[in-house]
N, C-alpha and C. Protein backbone atom coordinates (compact mmCIF):
# COMPACT_ATOMS: atom_id res chain seq x y z
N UNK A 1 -2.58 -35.90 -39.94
CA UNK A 1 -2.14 -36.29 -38.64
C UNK A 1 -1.29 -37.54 -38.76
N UNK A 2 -0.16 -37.20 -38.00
CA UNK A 2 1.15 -38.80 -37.86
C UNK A 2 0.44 -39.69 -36.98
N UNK A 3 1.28 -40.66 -36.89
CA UNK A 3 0.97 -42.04 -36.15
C UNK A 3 1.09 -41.75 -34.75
N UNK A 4 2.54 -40.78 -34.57
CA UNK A 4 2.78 -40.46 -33.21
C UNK A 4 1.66 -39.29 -32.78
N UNK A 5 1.50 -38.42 -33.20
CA UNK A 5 0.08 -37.54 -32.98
C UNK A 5 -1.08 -38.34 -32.52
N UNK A 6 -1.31 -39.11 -33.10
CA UNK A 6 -2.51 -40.28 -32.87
C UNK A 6 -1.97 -40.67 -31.51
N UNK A 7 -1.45 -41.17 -30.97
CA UNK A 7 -0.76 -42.05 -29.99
C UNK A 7 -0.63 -41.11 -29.02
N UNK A 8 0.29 -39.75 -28.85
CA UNK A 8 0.11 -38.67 -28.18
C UNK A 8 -1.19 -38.33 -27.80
N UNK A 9 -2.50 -38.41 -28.40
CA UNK A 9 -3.07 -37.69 -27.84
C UNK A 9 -4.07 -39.11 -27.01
N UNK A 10 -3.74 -40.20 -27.50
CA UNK A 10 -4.52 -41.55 -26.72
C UNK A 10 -4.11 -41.49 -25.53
N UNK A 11 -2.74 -41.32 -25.24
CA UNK A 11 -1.63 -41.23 -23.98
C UNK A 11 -2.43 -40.13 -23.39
N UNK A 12 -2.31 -39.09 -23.92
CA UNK A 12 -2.90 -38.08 -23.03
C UNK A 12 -4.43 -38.13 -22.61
N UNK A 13 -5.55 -39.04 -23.23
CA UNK A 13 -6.61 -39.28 -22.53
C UNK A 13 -6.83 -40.29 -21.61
N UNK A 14 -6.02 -41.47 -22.14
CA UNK A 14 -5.53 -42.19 -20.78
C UNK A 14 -4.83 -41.83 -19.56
N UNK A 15 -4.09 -41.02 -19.75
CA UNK A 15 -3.40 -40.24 -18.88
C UNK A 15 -4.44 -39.57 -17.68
N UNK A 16 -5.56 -38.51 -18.60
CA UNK A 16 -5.93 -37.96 -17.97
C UNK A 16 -7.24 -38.69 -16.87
N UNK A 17 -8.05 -39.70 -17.17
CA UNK A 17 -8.40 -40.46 -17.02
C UNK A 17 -8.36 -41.34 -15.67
N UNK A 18 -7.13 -41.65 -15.38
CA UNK A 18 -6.79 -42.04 -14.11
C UNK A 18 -6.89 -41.28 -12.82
N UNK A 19 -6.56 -39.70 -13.27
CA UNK A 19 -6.71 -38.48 -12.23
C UNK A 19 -7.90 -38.38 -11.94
N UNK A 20 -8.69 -38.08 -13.37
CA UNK A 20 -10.37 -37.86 -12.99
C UNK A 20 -10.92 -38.76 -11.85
N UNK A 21 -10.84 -40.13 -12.45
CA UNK A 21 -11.58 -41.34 -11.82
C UNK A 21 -11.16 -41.30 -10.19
N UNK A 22 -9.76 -41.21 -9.69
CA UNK A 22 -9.30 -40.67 -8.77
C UNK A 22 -10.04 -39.53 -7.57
N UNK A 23 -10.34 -38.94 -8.44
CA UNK A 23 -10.70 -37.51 -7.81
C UNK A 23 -12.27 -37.86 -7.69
N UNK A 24 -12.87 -37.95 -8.82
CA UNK A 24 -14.20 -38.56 -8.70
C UNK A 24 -14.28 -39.71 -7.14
N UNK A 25 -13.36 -40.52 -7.30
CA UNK A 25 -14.02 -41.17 -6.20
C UNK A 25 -13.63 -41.07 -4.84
N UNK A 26 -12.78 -40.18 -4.60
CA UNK A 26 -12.54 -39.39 -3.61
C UNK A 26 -13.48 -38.06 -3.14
N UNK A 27 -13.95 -38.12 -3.95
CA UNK A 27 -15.47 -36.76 -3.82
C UNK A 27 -16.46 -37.83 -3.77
N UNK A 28 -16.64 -38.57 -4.07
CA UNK A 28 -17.82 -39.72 -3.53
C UNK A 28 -17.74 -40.16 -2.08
N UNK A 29 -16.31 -40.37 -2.03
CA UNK A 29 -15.98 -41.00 -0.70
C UNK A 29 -16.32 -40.37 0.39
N UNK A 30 -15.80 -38.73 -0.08
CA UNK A 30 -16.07 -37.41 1.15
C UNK A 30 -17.62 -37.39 1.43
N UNK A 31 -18.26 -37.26 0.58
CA UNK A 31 -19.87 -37.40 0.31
C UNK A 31 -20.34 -38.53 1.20
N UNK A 32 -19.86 -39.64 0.89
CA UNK A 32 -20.58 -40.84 1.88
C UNK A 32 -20.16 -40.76 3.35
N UNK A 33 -18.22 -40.26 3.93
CA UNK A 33 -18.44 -39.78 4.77
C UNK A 33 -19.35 -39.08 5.90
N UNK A 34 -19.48 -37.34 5.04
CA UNK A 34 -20.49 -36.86 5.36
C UNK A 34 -22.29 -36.99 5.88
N UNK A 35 -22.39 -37.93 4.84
CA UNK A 35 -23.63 -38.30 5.66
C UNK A 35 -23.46 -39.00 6.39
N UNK A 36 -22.30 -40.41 6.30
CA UNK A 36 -22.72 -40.79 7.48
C UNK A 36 -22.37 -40.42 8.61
N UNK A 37 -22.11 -38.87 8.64
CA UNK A 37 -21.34 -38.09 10.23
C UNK A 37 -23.02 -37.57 10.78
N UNK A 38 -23.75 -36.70 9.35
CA UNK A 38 -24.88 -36.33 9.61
C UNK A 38 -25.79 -37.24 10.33
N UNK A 39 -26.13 -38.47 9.36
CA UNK A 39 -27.46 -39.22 10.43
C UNK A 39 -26.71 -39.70 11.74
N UNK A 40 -25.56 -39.55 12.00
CA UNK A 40 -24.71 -39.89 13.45
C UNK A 40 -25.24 -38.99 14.34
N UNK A 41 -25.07 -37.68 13.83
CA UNK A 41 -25.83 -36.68 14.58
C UNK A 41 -27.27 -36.30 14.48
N UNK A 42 -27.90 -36.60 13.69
CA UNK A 42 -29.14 -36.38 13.75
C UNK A 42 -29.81 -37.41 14.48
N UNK A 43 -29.27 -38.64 14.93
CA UNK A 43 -30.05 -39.72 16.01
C UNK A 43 -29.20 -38.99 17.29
N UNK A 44 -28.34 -38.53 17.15
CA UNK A 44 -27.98 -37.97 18.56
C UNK A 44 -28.97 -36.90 19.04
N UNK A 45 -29.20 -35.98 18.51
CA UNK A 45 -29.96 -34.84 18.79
C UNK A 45 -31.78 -35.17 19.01
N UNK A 46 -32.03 -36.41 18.07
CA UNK A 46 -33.20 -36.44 18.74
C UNK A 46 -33.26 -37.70 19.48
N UNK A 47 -32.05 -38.37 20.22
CA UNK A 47 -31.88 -38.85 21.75
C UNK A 47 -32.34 -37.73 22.46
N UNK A 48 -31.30 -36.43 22.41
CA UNK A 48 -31.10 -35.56 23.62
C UNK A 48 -32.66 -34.92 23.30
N UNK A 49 -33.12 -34.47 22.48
CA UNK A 49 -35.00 -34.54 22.01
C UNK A 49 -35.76 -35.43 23.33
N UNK A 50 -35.85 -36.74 23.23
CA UNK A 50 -36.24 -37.19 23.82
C UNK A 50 -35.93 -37.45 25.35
N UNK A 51 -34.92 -37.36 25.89
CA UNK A 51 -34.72 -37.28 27.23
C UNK A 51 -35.29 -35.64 27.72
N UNK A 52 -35.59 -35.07 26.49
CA UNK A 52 -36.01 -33.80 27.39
C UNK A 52 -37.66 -33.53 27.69
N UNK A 53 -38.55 -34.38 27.09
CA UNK A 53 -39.34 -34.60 26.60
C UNK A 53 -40.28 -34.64 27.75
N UNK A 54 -39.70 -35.42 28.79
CA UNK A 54 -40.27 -35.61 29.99
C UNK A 54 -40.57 -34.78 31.37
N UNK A 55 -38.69 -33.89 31.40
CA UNK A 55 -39.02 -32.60 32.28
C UNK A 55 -39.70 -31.80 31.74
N UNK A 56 -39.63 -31.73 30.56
CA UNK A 56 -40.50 -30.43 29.76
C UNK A 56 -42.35 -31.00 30.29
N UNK A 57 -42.85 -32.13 30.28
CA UNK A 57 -44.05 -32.40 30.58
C UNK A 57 -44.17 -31.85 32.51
N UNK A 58 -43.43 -32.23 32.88
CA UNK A 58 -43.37 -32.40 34.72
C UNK A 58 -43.17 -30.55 35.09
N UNK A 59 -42.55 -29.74 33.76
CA UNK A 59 -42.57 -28.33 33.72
C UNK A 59 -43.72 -27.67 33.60
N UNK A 60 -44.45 -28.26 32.54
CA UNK A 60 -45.92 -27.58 32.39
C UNK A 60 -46.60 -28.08 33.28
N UNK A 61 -46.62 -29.30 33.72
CA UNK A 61 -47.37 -29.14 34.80
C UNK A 61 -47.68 -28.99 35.73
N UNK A 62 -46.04 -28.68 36.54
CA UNK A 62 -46.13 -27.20 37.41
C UNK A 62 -46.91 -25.94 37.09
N UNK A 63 -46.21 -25.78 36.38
CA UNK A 63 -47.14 -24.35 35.92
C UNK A 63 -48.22 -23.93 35.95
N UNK A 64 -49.08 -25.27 35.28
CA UNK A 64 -50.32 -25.14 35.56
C UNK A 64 -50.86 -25.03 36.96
N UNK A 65 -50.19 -25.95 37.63
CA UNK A 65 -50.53 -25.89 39.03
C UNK A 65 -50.07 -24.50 39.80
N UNK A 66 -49.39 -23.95 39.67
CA UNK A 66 -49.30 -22.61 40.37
C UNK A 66 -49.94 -21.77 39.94
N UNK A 67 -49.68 -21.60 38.90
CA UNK A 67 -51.05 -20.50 38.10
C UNK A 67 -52.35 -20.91 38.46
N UNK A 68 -52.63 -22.06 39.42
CA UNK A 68 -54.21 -22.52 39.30
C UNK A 68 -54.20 -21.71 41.33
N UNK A 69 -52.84 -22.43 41.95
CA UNK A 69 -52.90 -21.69 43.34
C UNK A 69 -52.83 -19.98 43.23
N UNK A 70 -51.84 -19.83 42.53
CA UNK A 70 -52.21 -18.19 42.31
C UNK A 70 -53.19 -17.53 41.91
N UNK A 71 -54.04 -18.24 41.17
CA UNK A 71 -55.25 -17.62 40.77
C UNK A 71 -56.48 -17.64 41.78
N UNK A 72 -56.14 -19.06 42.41
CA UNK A 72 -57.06 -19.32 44.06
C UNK A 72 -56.77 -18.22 45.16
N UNK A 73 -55.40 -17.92 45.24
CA UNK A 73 -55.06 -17.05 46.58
C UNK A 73 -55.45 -15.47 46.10
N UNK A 74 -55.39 -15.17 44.24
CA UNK A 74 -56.32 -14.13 44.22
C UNK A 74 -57.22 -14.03 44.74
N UNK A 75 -58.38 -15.24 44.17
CA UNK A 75 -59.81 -15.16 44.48
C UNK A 75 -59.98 -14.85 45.70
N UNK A 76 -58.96 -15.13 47.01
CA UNK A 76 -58.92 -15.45 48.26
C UNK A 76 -58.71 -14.15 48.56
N UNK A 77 -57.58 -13.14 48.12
CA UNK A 77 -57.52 -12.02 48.70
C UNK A 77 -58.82 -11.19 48.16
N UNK A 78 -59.31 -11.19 47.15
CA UNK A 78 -60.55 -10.72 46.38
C UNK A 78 -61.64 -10.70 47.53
N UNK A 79 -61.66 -11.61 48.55
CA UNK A 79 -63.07 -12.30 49.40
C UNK A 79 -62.89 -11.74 50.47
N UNK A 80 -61.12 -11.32 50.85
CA UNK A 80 -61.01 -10.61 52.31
C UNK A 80 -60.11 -11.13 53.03
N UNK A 81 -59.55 -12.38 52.73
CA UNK A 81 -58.72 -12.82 53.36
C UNK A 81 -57.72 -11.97 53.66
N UNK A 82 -57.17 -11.54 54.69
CA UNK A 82 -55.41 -10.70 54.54
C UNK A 82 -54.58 -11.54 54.36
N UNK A 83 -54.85 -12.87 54.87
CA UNK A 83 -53.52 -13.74 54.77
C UNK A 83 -53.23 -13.77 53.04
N UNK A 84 -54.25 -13.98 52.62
CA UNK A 84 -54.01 -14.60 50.81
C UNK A 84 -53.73 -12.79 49.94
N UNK A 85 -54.51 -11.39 50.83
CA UNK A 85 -54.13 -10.26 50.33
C UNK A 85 -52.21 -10.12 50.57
N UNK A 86 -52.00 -10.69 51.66
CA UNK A 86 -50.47 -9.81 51.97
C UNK A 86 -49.64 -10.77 50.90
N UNK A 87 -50.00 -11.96 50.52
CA UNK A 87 -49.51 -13.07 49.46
C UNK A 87 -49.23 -12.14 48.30
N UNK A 88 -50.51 -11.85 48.13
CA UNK A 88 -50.77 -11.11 46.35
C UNK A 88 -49.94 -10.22 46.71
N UNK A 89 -49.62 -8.99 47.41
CA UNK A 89 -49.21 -7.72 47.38
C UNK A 89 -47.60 -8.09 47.76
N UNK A 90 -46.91 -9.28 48.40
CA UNK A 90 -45.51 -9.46 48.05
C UNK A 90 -45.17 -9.86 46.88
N UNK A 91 -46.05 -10.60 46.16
CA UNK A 91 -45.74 -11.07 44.77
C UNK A 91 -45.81 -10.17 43.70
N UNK A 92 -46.60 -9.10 43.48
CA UNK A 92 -46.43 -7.65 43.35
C UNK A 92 -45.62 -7.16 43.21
N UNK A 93 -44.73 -6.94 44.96
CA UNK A 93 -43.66 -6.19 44.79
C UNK A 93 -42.74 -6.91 44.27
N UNK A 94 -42.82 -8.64 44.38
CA UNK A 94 -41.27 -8.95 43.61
C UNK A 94 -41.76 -9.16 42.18
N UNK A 95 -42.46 -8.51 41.36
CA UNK A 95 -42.83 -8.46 39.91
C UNK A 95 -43.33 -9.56 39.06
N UNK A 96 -44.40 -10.29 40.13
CA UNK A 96 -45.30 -10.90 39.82
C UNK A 96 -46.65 -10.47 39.69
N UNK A 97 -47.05 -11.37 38.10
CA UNK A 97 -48.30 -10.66 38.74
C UNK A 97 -49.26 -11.92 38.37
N UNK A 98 -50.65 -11.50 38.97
CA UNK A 98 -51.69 -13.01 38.69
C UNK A 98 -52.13 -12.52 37.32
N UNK A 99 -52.80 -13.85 36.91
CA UNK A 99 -53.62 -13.18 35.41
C UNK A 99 -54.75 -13.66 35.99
N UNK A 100 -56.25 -13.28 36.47
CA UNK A 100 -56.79 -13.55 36.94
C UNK A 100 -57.86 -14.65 35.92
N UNK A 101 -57.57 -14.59 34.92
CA UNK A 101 -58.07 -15.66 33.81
C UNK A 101 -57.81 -16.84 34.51
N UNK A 102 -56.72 -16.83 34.78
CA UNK A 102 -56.07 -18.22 35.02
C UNK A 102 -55.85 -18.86 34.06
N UNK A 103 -55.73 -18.78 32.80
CA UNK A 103 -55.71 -19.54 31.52
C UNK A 103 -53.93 -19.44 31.50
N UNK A 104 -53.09 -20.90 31.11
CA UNK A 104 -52.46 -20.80 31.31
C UNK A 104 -51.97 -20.79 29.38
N UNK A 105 -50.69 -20.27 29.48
CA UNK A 105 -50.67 -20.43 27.67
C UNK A 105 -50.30 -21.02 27.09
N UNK A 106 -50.93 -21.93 26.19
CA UNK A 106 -49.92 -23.25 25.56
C UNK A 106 -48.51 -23.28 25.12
N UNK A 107 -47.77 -24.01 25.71
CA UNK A 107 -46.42 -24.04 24.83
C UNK A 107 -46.03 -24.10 23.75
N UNK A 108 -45.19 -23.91 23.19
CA UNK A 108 -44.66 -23.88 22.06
C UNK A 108 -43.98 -24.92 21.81
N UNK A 109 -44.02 -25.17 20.43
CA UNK A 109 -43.39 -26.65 20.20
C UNK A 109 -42.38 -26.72 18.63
């Protein structure tokens, strides 16, 4: 091997060298980007988590509460009432129905 061979191929690892390091830290850069877009959005989403947190409580516990009157105005048409029977038998026809358990079913989470 010549002197210039030697030298040619130093050039060419220096050469190449500058591109790598380049590129390397431009793929680091994209990388640190990225997350920090991710935890941007992941405190966003469990903001909007938590503002929901509350109708979702004030939801179930409607629920419970009607399912507890619906299950009363059963018992009620059950006893003879017509007023609480003609209740049950419109809710019926609009495709309701009581569960006479009254057990209401836990949500899902």
């Amino acid at each position: 091997m010549s002197f210039e061979d030697e030298q040619g191929a130093a050039a060419r690892t220096i050469d190449s060298f500058w591109p790598s390091a380049l590129l390397s830290m431009a793929f680091v850069a994209w990388l640190g980007f990225q997350t920090w877009q991710l935890i941007g959005e992941r405190s966003q989403l469990q903001m909007a988590r938590a503002t929901q947190d509350q109708p979702l409580e004030q939801a179930q516990k409607l629920r419970v509460s009607l399912d507890t009157l619906a299950t009363s105005t059963q018992s009620l048409a059950a006893q003879g009432s017509v007023s609480a029977r003609t209740v049950v038998e419109e809710l019926a026809k609009r495709g309701v129905t009581i569960n006479a358990n009254g057990a209401a079913s836990a949500p899902l989470k």
